[in-house]
C-alpha atoms as a PDB file:
ATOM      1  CA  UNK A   1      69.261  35.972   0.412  1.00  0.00           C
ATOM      2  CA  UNK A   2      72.638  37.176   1.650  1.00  0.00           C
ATOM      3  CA  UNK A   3      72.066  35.027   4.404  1.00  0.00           C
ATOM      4  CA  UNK A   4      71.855  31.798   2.165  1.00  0.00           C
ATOM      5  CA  UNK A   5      74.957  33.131   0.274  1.00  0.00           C
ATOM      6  CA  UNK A   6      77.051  33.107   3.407  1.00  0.00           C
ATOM      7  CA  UNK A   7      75.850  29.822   4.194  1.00  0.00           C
ATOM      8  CA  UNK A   8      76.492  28.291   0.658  1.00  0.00           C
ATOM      9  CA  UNK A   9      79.867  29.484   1.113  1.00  0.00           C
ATOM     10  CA  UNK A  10      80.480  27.356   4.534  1.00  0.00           C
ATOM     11  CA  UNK A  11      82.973  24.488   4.560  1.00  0.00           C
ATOM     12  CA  UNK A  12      80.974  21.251   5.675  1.00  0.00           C
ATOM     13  CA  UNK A  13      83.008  21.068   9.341  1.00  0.00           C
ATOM     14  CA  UNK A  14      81.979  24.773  10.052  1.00  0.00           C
ATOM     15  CA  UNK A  15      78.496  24.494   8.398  1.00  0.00           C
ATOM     16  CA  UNK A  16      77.648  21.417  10.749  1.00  0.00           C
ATOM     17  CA  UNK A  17      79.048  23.125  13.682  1.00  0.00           C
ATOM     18  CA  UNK A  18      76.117  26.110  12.528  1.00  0.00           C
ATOM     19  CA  UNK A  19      73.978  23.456  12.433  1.00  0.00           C
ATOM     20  CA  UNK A  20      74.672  22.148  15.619  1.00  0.00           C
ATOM     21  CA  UNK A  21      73.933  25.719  17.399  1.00  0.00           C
ATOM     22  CA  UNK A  22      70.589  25.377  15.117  1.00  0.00           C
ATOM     23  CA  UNK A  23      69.379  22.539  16.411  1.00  0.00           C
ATOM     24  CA  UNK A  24      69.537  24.405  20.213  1.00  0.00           C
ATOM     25  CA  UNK A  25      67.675  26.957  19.071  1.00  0.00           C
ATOM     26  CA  UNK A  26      64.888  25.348  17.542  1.00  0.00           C
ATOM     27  CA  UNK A  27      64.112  22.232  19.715  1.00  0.00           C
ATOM     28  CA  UNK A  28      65.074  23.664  23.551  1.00  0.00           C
ATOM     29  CA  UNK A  29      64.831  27.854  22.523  1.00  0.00           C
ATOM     30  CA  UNK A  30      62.173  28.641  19.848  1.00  0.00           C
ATOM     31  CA  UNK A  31      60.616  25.279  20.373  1.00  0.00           C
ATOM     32  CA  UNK A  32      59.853  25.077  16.943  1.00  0.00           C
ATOM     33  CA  UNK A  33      56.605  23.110  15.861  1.00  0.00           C
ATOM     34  CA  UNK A  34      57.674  21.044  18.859  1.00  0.00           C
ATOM     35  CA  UNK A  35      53.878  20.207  19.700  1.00  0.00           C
ATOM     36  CA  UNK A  36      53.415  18.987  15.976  1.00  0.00           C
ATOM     37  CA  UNK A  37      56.618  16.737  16.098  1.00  0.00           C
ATOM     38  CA  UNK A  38      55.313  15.009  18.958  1.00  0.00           C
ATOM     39  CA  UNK A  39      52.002  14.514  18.377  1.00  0.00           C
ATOM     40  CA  UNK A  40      53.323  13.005  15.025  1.00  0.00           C
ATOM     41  CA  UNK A  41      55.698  10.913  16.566  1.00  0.00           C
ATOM     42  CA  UNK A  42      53.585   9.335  18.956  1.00  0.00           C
ATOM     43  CA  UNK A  43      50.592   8.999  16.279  1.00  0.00           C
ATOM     44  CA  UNK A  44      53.243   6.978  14.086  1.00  0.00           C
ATOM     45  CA  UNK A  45      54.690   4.763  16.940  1.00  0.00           C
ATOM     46  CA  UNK A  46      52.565   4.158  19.886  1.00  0.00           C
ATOM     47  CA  UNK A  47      54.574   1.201  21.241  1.00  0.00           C
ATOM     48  CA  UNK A  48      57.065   3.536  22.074  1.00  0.00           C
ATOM     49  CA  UNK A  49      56.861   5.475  25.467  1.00  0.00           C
ATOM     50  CA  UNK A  50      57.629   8.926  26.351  1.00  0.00           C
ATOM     51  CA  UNK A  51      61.485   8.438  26.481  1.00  0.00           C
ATOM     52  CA  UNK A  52      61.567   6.771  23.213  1.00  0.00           C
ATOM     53  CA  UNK A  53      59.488   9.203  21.475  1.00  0.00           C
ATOM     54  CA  UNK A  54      61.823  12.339  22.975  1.00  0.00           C
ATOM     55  CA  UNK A  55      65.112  10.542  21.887  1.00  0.00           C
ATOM     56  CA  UNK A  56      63.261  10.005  18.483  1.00  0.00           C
ATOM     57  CA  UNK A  57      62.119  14.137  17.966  1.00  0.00           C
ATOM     58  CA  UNK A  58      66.089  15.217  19.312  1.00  0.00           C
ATOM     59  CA  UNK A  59      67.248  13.113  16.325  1.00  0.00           C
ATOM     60  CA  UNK A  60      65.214  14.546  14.145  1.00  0.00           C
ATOM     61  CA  UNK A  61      65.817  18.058  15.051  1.00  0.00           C
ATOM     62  CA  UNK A  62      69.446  17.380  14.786  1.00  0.00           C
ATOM     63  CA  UNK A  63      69.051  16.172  11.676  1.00  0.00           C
ATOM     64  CA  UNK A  64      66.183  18.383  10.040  1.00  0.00           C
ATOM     65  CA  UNK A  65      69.324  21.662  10.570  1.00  0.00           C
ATOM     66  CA  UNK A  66      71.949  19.458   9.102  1.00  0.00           C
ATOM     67  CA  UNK A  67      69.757  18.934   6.023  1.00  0.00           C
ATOM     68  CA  UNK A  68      68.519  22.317   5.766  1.00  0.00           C
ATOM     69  CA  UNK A  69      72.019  23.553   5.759  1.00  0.00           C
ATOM     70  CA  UNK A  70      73.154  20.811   3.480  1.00  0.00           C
ATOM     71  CA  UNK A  71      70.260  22.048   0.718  1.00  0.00           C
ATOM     72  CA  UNK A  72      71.530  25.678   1.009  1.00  0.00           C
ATOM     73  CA  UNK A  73      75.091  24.220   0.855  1.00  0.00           C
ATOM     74  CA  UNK A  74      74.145  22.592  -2.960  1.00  0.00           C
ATOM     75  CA  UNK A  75      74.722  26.082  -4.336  1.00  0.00           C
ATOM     76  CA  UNK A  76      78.418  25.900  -4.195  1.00  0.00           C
ATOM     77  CA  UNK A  77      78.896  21.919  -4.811  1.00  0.00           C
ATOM     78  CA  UNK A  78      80.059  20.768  -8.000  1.00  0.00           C
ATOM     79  CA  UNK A  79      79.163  17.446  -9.104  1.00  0.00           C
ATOM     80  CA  UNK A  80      82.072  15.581  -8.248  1.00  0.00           C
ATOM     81  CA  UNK A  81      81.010  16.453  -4.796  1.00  0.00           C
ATOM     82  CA  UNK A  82      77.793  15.154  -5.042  1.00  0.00           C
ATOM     83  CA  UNK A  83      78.928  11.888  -6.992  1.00  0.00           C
ATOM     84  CA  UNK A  84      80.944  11.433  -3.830  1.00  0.00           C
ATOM     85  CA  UNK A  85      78.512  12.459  -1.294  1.00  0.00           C
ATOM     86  CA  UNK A  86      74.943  10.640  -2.816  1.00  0.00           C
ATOM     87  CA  UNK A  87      75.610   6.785  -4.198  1.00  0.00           C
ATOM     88  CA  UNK A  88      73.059   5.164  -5.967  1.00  0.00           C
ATOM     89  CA  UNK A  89      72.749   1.801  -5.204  1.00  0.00           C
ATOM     90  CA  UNK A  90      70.477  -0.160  -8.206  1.00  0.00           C
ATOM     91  CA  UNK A  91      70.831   2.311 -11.287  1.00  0.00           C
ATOM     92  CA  UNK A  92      69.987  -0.659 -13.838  1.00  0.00           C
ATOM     93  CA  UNK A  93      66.640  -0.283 -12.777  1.00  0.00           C
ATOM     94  CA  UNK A  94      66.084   2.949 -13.475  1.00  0.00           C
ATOM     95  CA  UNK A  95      67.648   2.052 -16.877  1.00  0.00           C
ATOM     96  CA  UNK A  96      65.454  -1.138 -17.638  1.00  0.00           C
ATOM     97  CA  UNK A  97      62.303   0.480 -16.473  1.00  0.00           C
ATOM     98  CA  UNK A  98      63.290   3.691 -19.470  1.00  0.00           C
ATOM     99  CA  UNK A  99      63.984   0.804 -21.795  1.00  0.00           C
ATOM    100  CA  UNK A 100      67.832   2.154 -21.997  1.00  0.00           C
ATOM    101  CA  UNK A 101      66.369   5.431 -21.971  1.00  0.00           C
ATOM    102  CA  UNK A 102      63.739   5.451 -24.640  1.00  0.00           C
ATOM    103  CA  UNK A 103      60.731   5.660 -22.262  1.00  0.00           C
ATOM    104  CA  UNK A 104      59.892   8.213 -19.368  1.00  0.00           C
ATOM    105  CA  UNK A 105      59.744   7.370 -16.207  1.00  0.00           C
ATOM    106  CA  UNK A 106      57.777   8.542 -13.130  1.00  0.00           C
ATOM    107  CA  UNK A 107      59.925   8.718  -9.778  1.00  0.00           C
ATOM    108  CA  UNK A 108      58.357   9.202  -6.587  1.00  0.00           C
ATOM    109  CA  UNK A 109      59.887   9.943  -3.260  1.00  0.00           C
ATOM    110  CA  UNK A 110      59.269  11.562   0.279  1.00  0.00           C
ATOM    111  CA  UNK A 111      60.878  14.220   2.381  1.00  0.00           C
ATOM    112  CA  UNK A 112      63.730  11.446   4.119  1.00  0.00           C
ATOM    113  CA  UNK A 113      67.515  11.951   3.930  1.00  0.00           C
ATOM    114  CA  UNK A 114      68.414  15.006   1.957  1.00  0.00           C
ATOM    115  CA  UNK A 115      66.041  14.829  -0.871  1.00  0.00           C
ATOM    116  CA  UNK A 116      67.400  17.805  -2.116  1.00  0.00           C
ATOM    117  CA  UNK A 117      70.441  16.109  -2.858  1.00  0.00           C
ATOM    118  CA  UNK A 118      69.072  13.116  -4.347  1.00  0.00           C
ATOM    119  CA  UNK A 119      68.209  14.736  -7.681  1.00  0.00           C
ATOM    120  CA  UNK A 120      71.780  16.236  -8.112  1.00  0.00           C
ATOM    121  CA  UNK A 121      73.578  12.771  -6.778  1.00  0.00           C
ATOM    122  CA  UNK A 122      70.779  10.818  -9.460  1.00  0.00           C
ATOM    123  CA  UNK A 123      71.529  13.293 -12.533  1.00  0.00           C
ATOM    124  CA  UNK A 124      75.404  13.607 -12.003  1.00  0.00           C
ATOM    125  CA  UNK A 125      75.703   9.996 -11.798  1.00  0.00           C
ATOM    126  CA  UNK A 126      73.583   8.749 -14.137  1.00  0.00           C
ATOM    127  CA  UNK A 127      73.733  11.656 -16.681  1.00  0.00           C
ATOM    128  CA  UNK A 128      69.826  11.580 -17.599  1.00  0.00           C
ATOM    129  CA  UNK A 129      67.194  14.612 -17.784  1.00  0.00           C
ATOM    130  CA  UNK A 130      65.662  14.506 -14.439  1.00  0.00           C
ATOM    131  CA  UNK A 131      62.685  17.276 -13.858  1.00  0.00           C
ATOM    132  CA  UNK A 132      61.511  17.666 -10.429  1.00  0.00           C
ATOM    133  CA  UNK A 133      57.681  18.859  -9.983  1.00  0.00           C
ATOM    134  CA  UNK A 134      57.143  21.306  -7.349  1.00  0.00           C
ATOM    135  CA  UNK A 135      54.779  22.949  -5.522  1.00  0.00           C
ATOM    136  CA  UNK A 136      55.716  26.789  -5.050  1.00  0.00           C
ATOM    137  CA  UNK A 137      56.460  27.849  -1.226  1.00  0.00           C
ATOM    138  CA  UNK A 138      55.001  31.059  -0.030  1.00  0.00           C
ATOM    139  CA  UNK A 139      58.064  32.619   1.142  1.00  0.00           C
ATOM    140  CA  UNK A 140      59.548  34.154  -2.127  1.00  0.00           C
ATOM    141  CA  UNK A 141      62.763  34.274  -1.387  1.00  0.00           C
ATOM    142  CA  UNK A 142      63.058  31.200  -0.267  1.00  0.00           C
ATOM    143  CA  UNK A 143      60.893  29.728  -3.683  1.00  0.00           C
ATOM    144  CA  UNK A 144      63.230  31.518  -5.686  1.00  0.00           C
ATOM    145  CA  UNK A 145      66.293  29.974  -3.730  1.00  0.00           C
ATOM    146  CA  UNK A 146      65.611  26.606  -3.925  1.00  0.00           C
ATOM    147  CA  UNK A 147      64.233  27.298  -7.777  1.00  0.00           C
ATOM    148  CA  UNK A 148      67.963  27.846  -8.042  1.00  0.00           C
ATOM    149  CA  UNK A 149      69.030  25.016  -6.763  1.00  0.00           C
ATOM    150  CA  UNK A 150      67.390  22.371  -8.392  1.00  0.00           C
ATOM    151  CA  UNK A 151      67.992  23.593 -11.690  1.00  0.00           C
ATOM    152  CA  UNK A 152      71.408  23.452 -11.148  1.00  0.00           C
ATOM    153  CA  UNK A 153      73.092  20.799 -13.708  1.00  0.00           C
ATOM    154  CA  UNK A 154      70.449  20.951 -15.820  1.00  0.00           C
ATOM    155  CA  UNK A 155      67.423  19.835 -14.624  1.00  0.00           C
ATOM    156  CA  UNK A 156      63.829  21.614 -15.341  1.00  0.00           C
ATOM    157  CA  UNK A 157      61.504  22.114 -12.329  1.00  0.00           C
ATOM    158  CA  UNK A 158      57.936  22.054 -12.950  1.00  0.00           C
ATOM    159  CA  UNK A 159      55.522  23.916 -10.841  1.00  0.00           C
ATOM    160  CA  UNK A 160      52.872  21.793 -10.158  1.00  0.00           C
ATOM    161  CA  UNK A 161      49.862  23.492 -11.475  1.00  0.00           C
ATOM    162  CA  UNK A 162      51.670  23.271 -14.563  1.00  0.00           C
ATOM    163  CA  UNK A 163      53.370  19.896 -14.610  1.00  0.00           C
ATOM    164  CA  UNK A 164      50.560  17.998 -16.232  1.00  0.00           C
ATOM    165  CA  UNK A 165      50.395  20.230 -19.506  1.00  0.00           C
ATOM    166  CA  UNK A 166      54.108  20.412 -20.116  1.00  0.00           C
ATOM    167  CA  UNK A 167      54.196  16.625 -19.563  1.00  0.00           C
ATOM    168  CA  UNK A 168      51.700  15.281 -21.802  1.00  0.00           C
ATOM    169  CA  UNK A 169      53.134  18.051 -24.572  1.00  0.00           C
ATOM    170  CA  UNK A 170      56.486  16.775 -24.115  1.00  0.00           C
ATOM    171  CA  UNK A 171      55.469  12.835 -23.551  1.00  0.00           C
ATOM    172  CA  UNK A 172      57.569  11.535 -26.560  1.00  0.00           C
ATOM    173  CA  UNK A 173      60.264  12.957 -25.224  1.00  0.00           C
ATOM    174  CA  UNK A 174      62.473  11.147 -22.196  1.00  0.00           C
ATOM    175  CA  UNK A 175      62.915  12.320 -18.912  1.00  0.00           C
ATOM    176  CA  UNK A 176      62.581  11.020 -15.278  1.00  0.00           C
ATOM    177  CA  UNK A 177      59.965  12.977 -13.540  1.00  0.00           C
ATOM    178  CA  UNK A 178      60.671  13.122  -9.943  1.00  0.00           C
ATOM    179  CA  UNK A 179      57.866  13.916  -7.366  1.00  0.00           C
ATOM    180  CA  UNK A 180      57.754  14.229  -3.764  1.00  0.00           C
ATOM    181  CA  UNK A 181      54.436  13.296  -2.785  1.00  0.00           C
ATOM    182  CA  UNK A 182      54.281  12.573   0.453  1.00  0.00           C
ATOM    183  CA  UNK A 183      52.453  16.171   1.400  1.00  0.00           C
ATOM    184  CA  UNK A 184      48.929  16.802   2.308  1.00  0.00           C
ATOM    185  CA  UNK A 185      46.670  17.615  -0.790  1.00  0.00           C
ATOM    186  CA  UNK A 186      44.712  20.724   0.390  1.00  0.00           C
ATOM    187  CA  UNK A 187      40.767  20.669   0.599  1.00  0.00           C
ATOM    188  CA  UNK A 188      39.926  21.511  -2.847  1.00  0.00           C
ATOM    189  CA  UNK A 189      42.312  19.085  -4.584  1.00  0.00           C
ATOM    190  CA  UNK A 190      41.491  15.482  -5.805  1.00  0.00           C
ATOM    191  CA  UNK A 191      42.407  13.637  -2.697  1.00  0.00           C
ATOM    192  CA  UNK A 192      42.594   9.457  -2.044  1.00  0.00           C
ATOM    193  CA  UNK A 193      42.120   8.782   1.801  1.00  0.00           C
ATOM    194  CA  UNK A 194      43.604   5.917   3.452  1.00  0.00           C
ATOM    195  CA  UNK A 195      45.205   4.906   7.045  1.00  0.00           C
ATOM    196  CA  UNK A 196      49.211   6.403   6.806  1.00  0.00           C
ATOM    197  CA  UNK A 197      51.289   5.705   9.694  1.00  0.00           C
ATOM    198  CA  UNK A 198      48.710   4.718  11.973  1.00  0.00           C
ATOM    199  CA  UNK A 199      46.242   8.143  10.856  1.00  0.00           C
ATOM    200  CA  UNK A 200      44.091   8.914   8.236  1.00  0.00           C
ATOM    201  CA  UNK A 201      45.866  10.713   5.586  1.00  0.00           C
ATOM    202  CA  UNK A 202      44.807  12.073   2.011  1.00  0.00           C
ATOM    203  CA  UNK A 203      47.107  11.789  -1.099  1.00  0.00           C
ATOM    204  CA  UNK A 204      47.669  13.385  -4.106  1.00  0.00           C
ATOM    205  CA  UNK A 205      45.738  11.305  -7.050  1.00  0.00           C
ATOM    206  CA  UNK A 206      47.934  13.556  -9.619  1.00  0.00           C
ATOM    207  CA  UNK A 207      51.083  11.097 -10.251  1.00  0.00           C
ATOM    208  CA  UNK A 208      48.832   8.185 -10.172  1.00  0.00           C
ATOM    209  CA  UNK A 209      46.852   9.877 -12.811  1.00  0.00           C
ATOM    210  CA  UNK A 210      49.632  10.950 -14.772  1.00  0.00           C
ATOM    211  CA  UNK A 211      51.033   7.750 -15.261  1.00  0.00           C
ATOM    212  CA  UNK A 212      47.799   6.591 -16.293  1.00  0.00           C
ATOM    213  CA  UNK A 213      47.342   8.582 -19.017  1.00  0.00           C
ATOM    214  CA  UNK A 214      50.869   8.674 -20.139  1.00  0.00           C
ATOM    215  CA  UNK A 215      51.872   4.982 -19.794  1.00  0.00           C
ATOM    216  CA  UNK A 216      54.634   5.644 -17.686  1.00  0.00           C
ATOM    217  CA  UNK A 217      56.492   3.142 -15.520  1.00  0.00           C
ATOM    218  CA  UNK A 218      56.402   4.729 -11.578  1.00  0.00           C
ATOM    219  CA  UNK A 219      59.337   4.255  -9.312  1.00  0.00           C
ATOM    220  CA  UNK A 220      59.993   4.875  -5.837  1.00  0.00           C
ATOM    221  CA  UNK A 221      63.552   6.782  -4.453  1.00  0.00           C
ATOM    222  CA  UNK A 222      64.343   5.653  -1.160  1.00  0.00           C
ATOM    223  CA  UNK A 223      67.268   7.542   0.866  1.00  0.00           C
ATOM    224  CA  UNK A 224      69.274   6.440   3.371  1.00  0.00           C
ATOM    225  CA  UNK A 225      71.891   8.412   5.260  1.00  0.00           C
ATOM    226  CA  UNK A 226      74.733   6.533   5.392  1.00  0.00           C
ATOM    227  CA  UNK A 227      76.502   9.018   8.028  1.00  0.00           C
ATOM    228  CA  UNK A 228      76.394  12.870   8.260  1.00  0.00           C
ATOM    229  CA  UNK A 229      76.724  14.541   4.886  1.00  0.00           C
ATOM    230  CA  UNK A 230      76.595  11.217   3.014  1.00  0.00           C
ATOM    231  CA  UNK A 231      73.886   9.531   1.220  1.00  0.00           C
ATOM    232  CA  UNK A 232      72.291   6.299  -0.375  1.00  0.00           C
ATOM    233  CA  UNK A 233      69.909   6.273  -3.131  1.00  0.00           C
ATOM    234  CA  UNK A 234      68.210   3.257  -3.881  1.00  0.00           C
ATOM    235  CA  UNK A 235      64.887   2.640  -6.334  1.00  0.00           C
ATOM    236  CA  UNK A 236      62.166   0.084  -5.998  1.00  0.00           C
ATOM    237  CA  UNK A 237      59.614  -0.786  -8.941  1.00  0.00           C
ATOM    238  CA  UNK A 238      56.111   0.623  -8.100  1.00  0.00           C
ATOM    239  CA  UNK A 239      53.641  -0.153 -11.020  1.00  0.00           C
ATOM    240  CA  UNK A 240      54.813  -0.992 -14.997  1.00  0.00           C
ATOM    241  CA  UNK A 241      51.382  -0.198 -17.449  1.00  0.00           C
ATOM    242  CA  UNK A 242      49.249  -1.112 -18.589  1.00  0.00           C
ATOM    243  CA  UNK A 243      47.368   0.130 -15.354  1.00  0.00           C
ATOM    244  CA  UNK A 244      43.794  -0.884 -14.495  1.00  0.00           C
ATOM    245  CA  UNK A 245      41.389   2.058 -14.692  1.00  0.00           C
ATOM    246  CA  UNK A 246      39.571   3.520 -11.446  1.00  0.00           C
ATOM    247  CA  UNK A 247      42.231   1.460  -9.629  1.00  0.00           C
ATOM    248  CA  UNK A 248      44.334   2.998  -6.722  1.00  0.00           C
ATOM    249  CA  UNK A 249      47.449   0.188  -7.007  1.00  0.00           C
ATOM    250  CA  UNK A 250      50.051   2.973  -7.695  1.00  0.00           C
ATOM    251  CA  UNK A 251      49.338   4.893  -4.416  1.00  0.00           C
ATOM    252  CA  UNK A 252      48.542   2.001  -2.564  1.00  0.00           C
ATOM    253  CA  UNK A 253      52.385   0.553  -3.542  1.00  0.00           C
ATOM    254  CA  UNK A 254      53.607   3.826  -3.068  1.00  0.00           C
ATOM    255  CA  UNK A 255      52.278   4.465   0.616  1.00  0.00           C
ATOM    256  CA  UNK A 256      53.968   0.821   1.139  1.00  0.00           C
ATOM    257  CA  UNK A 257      57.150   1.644   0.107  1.00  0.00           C
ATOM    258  CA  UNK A 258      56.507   4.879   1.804  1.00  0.00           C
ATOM    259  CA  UNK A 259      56.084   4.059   5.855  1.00  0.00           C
ATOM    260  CA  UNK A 260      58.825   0.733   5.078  1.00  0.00           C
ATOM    261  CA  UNK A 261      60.967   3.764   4.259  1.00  0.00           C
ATOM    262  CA  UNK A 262      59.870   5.445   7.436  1.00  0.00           C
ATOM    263  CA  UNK A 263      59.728   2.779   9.921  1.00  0.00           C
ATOM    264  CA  UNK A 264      63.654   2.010   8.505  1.00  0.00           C
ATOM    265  CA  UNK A 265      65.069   5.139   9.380  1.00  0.00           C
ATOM    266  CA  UNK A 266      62.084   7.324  11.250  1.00  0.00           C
ATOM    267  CA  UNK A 267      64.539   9.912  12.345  1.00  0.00           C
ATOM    268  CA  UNK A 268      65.066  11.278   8.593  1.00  0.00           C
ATOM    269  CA  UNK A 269      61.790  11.865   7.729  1.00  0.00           C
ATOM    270  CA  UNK A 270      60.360  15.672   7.845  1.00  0.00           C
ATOM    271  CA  UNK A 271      57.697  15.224  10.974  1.00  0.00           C
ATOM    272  CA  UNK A 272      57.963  18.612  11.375  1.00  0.00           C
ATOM    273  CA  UNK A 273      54.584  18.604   8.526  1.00  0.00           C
ATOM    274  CA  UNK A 274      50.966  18.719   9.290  1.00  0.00           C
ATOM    275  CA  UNK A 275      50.765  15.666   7.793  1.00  0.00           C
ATOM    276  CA  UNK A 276      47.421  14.701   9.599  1.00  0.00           C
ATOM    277  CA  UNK A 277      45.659  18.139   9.872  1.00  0.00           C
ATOM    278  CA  UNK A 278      42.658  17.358   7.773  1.00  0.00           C
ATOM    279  CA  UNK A 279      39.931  15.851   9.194  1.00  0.00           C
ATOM    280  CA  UNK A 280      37.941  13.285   6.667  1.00  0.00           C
ATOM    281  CA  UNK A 281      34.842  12.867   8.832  1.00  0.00           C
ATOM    282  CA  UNK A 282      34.452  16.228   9.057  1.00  0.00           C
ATOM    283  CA  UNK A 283      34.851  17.555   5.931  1.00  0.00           C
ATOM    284  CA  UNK A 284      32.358  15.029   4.692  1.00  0.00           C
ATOM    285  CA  UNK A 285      30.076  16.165   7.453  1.00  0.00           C
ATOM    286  CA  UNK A 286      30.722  20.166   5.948  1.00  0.00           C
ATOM    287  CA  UNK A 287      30.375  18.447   2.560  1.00  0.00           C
ATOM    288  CA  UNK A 288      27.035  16.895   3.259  1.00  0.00           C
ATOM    289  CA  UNK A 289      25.675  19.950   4.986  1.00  0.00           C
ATOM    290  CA  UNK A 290      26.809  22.333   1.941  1.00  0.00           C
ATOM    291  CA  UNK A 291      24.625  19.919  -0.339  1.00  0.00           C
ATOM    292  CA  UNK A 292      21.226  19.703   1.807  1.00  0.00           C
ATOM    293  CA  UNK A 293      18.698  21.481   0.607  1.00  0.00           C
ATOM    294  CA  UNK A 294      17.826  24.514   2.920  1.00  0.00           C
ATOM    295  CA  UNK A 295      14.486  24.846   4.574  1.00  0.00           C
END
């Protein structure tokens, strides 16, 4: 945690130059997940060759340490800094789609740009109760850390496991309910399968869900960089109720929006994941096997 503290405390020319000596470390001296980002990469875009895909993982490298610092760095930023730093480009929507703030709305995003600093760049600029849903990291410290950080300026995280309750308590009441849900659902979960950048991927069902039985309108955050340390926000309309029931429209448009976002600026997006580690033919295959009678 002292660490993080030191880091926090970093003007931006000397915490880039950090992240600079970061970036050597992890792609050419740790090699960190360095099989994973390229086995992602050339999943994702197989029209590109070997030189193409190497250029592709260096930027992202570079950029995965600027961001990570960045995050850290949102302990010490006030929110003049992010109003300067994050603009967000179509705000109206966000207000028509709350009916001028009346109504809740869902917002969905994905790990591209600093998505850290989207929620503090969306709440300081448009003044509005904005509750990220989270799912807990292992690593304590670190939970606790970015806990911090993204209740900073008043926001309300929700842990996932408990984001449903506290939202359908608290319906009548507005807020923007932000979720990144671009992860891998793990076995047990509820998961919708479909072809993601060029693999099969499974999808959380839970925001879909949610807006179904709340009526909310869904949203998707897209984020640009704009250059190092600077940021665009800027929101597309997903699905407005009433929604069709046993229907999978909301993930389907979000998935959309999701590899557009991608394909625009592949670089910023966190490839570093094992986004494609699950297998669907054969955990149906274990699945099927589990339910046969034995002999």
């Amino acid at each position: 945690m002292l660490l993080y503290r030191l880091i926090s405390w970093l003007p931006f020319p000397l915490l880039y130059a950090t992240a600079w000596l970061a970036y050597l470390v992890l792609y050419y001296i740790t090699g960190y997940r360095k099989a994973v980002v390229y086995k992602n990469l050339r999943q994702a875009f197989p029209e590109r060759n070997a030189s193409e895909i190497t250029v592709l993982a260096k930027k992202f490298y570079r950029q995965l340490t600027q961001v990570a610092l960045e995050i850290v760095k949102a302990r010490r930023m006030r929110p003049e800094d992010f109003r300067q730093r994050v603009q967000v480009r179509n705000p109206e929507l966000l207000l028509e789609k709350s009916l001028d703030q009346t109504r809740s709305v869902i917002v969905l995003t994905i790990h591209q740009g600093n998505w850290e600093w989207m929620l503090h760049g969306a709440t300081t600029a448009l003044g509005m109760p904005i509750d990220p849903v989270y799912k807990p990291l292992h690593n304590k410290t670190v939970d606790e850390l970015i806990y911090d950080i993204r209740s900073q300026f008043g926001s309300r995280p929700l842990a996932m496991e408990e984001s449903t309750r506290d939202i359908l308590r608290r319906r009548k009441e507005f807020r923007i309910f932000v979720m990144v849900a671009d992860q891998a659902p793990i076995r047990r979960e509820r998961s919708y399968w479909t072809t993601f950048m060029n693999g099969e991927a499974a999808f959380y069902q839970g925001a879909e869900s949610l807006a179904q039985l709340t009526g909310f309108p869904v949203i998707f955050a897209q984020c640009r960089r704009l250059r190092r340390g600077h940021y665009e926000m800027e929101f597309h309309e997903l699905a407005d109720p009433p929604y069709a029931k046993g229907s999978h429209n909301i993930i389907d448009a979000y998935i959309a929006r999701a590899e557009a976002a991608i394909r625009e600026e592949p670089e910023s997006w966190l490839w570093s994941n094992r986004r494609w580690k699950r297998d669907r033919a054969r955990e149906a295959q274990r699945a099927a096997e589990a339910q046969a009678p034995s002999d």
